[in-house]
Protein backbone atom coordinates (compact mmCIF):
# COMPACT_ATOMS: atom_id res chain seq x y z
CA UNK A 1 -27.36 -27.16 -15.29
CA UNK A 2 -25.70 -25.50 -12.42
CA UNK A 3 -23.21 -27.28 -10.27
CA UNK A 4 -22.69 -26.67 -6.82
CA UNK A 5 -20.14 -27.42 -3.37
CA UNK A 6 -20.69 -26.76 -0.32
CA UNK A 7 -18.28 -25.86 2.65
CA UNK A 8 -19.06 -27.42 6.01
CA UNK A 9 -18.07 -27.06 9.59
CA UNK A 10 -19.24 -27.11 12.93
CA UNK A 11 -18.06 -25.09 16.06
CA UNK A 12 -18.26 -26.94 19.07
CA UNK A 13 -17.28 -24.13 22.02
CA UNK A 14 -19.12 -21.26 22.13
CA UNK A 15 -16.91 -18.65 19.89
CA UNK A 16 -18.27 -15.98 23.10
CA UNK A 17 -20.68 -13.56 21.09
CA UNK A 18 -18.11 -13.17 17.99
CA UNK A 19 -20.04 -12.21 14.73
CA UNK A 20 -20.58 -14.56 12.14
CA UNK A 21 -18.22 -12.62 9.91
CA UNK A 22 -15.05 -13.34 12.32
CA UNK A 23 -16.31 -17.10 13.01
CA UNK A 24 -16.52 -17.99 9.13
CA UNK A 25 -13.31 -15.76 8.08
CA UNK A 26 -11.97 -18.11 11.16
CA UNK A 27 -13.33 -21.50 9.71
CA UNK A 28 -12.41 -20.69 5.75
CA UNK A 29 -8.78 -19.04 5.96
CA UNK A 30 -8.42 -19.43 2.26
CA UNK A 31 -11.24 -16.54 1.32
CA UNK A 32 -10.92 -13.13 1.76
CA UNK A 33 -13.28 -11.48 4.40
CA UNK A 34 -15.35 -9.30 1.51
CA UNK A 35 -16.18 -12.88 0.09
CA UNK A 36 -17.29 -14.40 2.80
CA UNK A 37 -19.36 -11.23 3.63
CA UNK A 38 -20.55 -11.17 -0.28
CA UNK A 39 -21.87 -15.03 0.58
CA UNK A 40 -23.83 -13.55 3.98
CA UNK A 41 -26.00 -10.91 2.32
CA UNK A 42 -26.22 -13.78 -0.82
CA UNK A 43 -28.39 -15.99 1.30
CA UNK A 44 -25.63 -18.55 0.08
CA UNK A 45 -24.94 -18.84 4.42
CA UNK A 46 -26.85 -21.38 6.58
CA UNK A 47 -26.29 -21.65 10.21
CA UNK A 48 -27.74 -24.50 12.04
CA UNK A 49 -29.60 -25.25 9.15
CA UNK A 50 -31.02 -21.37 8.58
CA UNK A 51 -29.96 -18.81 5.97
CA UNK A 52 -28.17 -16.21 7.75
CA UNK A 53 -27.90 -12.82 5.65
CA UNK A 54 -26.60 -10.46 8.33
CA UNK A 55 -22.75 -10.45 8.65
CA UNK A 56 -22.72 -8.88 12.16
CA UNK A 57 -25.20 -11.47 14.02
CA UNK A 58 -23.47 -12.70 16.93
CA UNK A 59 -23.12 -16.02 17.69
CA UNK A 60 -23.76 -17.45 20.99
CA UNK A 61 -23.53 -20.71 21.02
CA UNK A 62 -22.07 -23.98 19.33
CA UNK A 63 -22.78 -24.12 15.37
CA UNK A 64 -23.09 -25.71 12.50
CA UNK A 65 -21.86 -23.80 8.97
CA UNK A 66 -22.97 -24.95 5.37
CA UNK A 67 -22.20 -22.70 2.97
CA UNK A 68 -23.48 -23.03 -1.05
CA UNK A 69 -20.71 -22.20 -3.95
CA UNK A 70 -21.76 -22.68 -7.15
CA UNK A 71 -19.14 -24.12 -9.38
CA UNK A 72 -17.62 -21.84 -12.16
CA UNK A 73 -16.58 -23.58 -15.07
CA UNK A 74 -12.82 -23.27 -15.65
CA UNK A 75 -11.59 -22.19 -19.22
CA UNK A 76 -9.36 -25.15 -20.19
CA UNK A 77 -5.23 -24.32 -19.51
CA UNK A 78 -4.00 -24.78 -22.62
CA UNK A 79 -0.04 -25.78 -23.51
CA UNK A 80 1.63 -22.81 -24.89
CA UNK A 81 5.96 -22.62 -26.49
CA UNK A 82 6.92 -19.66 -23.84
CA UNK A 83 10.36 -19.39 -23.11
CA UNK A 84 11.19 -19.92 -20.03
CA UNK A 85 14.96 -19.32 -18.62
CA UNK A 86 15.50 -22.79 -16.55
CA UNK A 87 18.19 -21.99 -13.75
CA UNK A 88 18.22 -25.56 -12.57
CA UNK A 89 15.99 -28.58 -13.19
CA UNK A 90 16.42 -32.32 -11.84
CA UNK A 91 13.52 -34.83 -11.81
CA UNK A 92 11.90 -33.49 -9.03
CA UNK A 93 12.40 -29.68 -9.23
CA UNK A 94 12.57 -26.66 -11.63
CA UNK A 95 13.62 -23.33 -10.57
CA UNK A 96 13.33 -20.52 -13.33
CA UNK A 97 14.46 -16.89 -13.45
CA UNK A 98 10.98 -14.99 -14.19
CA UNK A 99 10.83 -12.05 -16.56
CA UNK A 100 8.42 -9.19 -15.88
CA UNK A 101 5.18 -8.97 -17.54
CA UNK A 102 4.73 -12.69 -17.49
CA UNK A 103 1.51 -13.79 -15.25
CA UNK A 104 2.37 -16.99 -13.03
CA UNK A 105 -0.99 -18.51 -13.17
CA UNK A 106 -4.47 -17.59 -15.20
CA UNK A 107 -6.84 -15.51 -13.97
CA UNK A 108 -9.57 -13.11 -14.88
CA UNK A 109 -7.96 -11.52 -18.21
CA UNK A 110 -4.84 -13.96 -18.39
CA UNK A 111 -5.82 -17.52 -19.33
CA UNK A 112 -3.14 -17.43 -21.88
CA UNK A 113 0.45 -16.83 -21.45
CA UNK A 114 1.18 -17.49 -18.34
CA UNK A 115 4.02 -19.41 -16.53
CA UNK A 116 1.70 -22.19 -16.09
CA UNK A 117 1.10 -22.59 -19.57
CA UNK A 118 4.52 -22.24 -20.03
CA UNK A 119 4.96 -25.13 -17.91
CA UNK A 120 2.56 -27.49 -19.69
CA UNK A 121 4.40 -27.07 -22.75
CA UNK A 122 7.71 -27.69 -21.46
CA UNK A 123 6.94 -30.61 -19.37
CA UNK A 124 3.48 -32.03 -19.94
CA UNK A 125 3.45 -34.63 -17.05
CA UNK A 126 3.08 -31.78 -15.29
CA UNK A 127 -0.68 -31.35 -15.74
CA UNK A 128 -0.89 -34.13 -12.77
CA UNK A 129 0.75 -32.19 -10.04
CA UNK A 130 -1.27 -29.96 -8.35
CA UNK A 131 -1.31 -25.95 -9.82
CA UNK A 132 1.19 -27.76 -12.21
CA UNK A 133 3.94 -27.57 -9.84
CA UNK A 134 3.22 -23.90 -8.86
CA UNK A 135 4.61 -23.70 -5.01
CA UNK A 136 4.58 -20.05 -4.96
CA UNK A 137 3.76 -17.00 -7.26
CA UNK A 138 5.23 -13.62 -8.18
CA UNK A 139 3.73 -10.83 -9.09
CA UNK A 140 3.36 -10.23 -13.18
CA UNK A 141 5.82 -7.56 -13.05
CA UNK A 142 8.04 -9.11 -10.27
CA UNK A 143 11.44 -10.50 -11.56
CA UNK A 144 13.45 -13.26 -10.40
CA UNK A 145 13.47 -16.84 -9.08
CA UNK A 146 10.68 -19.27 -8.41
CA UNK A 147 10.85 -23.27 -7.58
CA UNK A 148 8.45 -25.28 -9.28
CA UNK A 149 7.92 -28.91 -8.63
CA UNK A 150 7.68 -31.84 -11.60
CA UNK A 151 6.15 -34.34 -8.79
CA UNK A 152 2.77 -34.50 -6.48
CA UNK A 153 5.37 -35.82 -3.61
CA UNK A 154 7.85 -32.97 -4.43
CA UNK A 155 5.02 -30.30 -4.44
CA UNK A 156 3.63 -31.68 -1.07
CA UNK A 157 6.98 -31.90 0.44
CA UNK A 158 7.85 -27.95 -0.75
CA UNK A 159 4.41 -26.41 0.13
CA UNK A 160 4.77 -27.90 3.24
CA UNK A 161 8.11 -26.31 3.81
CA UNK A 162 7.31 -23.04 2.90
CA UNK A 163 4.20 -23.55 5.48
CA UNK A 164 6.59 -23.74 8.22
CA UNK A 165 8.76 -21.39 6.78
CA UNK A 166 11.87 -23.64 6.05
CA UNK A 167 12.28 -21.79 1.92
CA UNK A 168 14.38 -18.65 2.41
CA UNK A 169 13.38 -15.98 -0.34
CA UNK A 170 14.80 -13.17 -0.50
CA UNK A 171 14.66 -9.48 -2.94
CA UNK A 172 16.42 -6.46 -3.63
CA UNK A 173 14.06 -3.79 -4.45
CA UNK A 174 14.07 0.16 -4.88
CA UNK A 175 12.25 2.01 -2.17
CA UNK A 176 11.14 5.68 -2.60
CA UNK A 177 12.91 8.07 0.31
CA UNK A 178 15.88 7.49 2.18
CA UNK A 179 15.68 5.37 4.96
CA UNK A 180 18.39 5.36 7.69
CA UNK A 181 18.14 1.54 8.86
CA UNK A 182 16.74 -1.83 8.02
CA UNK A 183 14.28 -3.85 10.28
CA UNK A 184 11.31 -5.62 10.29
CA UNK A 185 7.56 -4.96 9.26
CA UNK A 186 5.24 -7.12 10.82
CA UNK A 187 1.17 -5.92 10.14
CA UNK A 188 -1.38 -8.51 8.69
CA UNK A 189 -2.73 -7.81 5.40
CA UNK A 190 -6.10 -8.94 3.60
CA UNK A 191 -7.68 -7.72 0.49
CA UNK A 192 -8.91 -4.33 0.48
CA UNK A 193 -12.93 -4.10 0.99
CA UNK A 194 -13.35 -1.85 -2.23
CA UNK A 195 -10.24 -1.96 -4.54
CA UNK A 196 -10.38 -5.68 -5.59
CA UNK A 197 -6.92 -5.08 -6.98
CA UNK A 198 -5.11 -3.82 -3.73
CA UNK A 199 -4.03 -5.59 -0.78
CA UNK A 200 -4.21 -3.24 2.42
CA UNK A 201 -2.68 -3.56 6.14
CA UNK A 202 -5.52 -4.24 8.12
CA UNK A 203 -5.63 -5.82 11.98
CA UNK A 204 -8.39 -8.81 10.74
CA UNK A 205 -5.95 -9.59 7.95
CA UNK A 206 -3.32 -12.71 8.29
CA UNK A 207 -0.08 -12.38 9.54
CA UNK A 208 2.76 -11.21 7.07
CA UNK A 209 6.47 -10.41 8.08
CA UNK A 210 9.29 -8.63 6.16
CA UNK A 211 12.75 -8.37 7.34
CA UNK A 212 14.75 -5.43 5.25
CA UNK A 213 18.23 -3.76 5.41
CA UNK A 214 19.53 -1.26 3.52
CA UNK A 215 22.04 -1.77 0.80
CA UNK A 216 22.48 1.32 -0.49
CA UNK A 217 21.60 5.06 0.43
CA UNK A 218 21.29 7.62 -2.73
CA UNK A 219 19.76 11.62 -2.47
CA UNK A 220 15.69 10.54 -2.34
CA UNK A 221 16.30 6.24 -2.93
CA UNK A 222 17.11 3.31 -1.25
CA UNK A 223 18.47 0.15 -2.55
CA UNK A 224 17.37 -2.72 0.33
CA UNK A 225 17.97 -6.60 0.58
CA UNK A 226 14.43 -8.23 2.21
CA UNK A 227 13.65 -11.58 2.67
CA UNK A 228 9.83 -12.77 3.13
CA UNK A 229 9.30 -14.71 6.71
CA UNK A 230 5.59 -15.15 5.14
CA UNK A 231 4.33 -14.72 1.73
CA UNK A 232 1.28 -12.97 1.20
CA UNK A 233 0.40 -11.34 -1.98
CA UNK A 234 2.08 -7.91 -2.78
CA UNK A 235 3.27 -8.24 0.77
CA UNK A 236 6.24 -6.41 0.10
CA UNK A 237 5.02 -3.83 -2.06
CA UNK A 238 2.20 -3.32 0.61
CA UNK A 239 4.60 -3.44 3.60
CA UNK A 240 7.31 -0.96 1.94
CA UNK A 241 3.83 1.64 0.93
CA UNK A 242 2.92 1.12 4.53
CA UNK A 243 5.77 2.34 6.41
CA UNK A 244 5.50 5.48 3.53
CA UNK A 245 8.13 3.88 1.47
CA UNK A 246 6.58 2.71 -1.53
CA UNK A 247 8.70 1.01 -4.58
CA UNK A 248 9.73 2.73 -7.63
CA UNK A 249 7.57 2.17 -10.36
CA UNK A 250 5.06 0.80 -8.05
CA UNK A 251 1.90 1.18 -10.39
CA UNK A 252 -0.73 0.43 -7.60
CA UNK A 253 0.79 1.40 -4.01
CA UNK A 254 3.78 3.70 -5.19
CA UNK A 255 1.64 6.79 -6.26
CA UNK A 256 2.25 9.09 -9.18
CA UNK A 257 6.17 8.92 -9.80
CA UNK A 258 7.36 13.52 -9.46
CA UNK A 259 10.78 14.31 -11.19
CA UNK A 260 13.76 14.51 -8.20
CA UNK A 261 14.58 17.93 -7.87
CA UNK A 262 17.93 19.64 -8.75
CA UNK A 263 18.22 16.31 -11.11
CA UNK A 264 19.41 16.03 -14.67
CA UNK A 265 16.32 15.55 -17.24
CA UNK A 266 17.96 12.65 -18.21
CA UNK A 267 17.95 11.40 -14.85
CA UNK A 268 14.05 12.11 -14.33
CA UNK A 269 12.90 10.68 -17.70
CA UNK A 270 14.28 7.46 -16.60
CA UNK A 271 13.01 7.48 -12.89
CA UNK A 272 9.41 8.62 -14.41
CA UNK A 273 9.35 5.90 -16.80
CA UNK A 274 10.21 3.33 -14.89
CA UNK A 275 6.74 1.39 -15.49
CA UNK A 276 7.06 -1.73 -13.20
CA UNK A 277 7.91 -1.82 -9.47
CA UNK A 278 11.60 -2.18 -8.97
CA UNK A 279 11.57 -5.78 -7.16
CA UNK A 280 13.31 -8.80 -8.15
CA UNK A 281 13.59 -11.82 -6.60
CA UNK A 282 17.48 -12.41 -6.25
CA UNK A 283 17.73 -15.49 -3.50
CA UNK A 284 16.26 -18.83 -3.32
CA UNK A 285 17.44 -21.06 -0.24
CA UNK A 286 15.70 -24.71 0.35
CA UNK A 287 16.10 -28.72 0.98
CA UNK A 288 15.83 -30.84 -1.70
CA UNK A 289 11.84 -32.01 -1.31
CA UNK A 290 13.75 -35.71 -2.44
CA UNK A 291 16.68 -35.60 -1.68
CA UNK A 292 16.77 -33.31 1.15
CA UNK A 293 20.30 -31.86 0.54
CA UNK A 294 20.49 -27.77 0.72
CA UNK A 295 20.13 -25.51 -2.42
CA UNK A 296 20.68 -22.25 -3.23
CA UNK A 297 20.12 -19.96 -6.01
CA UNK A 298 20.96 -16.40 -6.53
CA UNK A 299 19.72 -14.29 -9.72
CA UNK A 300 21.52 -11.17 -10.87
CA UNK A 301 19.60 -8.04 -11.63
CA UNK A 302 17.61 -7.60 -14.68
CA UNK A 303 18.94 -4.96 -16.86
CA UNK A 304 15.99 -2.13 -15.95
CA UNK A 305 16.83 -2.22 -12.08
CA UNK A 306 20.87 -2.56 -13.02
CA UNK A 307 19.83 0.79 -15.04
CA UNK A 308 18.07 2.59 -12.35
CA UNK A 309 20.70 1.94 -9.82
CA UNK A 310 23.53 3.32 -11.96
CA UNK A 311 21.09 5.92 -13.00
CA UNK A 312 20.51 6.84 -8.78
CA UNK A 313 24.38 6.61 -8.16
CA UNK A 314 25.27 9.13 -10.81
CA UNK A 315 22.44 11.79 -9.63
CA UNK A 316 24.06 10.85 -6.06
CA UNK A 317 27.74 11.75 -6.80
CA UNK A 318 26.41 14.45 -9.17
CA UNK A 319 24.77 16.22 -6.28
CA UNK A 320 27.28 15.76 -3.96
CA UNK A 321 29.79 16.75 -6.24
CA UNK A 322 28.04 20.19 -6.39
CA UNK A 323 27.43 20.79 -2.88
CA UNK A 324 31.63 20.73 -2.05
């Protein structure tokens, strides 16, 4: 028998003739706009006690929302041995040093082997805390350090910080093209309307801000440092493709990877092959959720971006070399 829960809320100022769309994605910040929309022409919307299928009605007047979800049954998260490379743990905190193609938490296609599995396994008091201790995520093919918390008082405590932006995170990454300065992106993002997969820069989105600087300049590359004032998903990978810098490897914003001219073969093998985008999470900054004293972490480059780069300097000094 189906199972159902409802989302409630009522609107006590007139929201001035805004459409129901922009009044719900207002109400229910935690679902994209295209589900909300998907709910509308569902019938699963009732307004003041009416189904409401049109997503552009406006609404004039002081409201009440009640909207029908029917409950999905979860697959059951199962404990899994996964290695996982433990920079520091206490008995409120773990941080770990993520390898690429390892999923953070199931989802469609990846109930298994994931880091929250991992987790289980390794400590199963876990299963208790909320998103067993999961405070933030990277992507599967993102490298480098996350905190996780052991506790529901440390997890409330660190969520909360990184809600007012008090966890510094920050990456190196590989941007395609040579940029001449750092600086800072700031465009909201939201899911993109027809490519479930992709995250797009759009102005209904939420707010997301990346701070970069460069690091290193080679012929066609740059090496930058950024550090996340908000963390959406792929926000950097979407920032970087937005300001027509996309990241090396990138499989969904960075395009169709074409050989550097005037380069050695060698040289374009290994930037064509590179099959993951070339971001790692290097810097972890925070307070002690307990303890409150400050921590910081800092995780060297995995072994596929330490090749690239040496890779990038040698076709720099090659080049250069040739045009004295």
């Amino acid at each position: 028998m189906a199972q159902y829960q409802y989302l409630t809320a009522t609107v006590n100022t007139s929201p001035l003739g805004r459409s129901l769309m922009q009044v719900l994605s207002d109400l229910f910040p935690d679902y994209s706009r295209s589900q909300i929309k998907t709910w509308i022409l569902n019938g699963l919307v009732r307004v003041n006690g009416q189904v409401t299928a049109v997503p552009k009605e406006k609404i004039l007047g002081s409201i009440s929302v009640e909207i029908q979800l029917r409950i999905e049954e979860s697959p059951r998260l199962e404990a899994q041995s996964i290695p996982l490379d433990i920079v520091y743990e206490d008995n409120d905190i773990l941080v770990i040093n993520k390898p690429r193609d390892l999923v953070v938490h199931p989802g469609a296609g990846n109930f298994n082997g994931t880091v929250l599995n991992a987790l289980l396994h390794y400590f199963p008091p876990i299963v208790d805390v909320p998103r067993a201790g999961i405070v933030h995520r990277l992507d599967k093919d993102t490298t480098g350090l996350m905190v996780v918390a052991k506790t529901v008082l440390a997890y409330t405590r660190l969520v909360q910080a990184l809600q007012v932006r008090e966890i510094t995170r920050e990456y190196e990454a590989v941007a395609i093209g040579t940029m001449t300065a750092g600086g800072t992106i700031k465009q909201p993002t939201a899911r993109h309307a027809i490519k479930r997969k992709h995250i797009t820069v759009h102005p209904m989105g939420k707010l997301a801000v990346t701070h970069y600087r460069v690091m290193e300049r080679f012929r066609a590359h740059t090496r930058l440092r950024l550090r996340l004032e908000t963390g959406r998903t792929h926000q950097i990978r979407v920032h970087m493709a937005h300001i027509k810098h996309p990241l090396v490897g990138d499989p969904l914003y960075g395009g169709r990877t074409r050989p550097s001219k005037r380069a050695s073969d060698e040289f374009n093998e290994l930037l064509c092959n590179f099959n993951r985008q070339a971001l790692h999470a290097t810097l972890l900054r925070l307070c002690h959720p307990i303890t409150l004293i400050k921590m910081e972490w800092h995780a060297p480059l995995p072994q596929d971006m330490v090749t690239l780069i040496a890779a990038l300097q040698v076709d720099a000094k090659l080049f250069k070399d040739s045009a004295n």
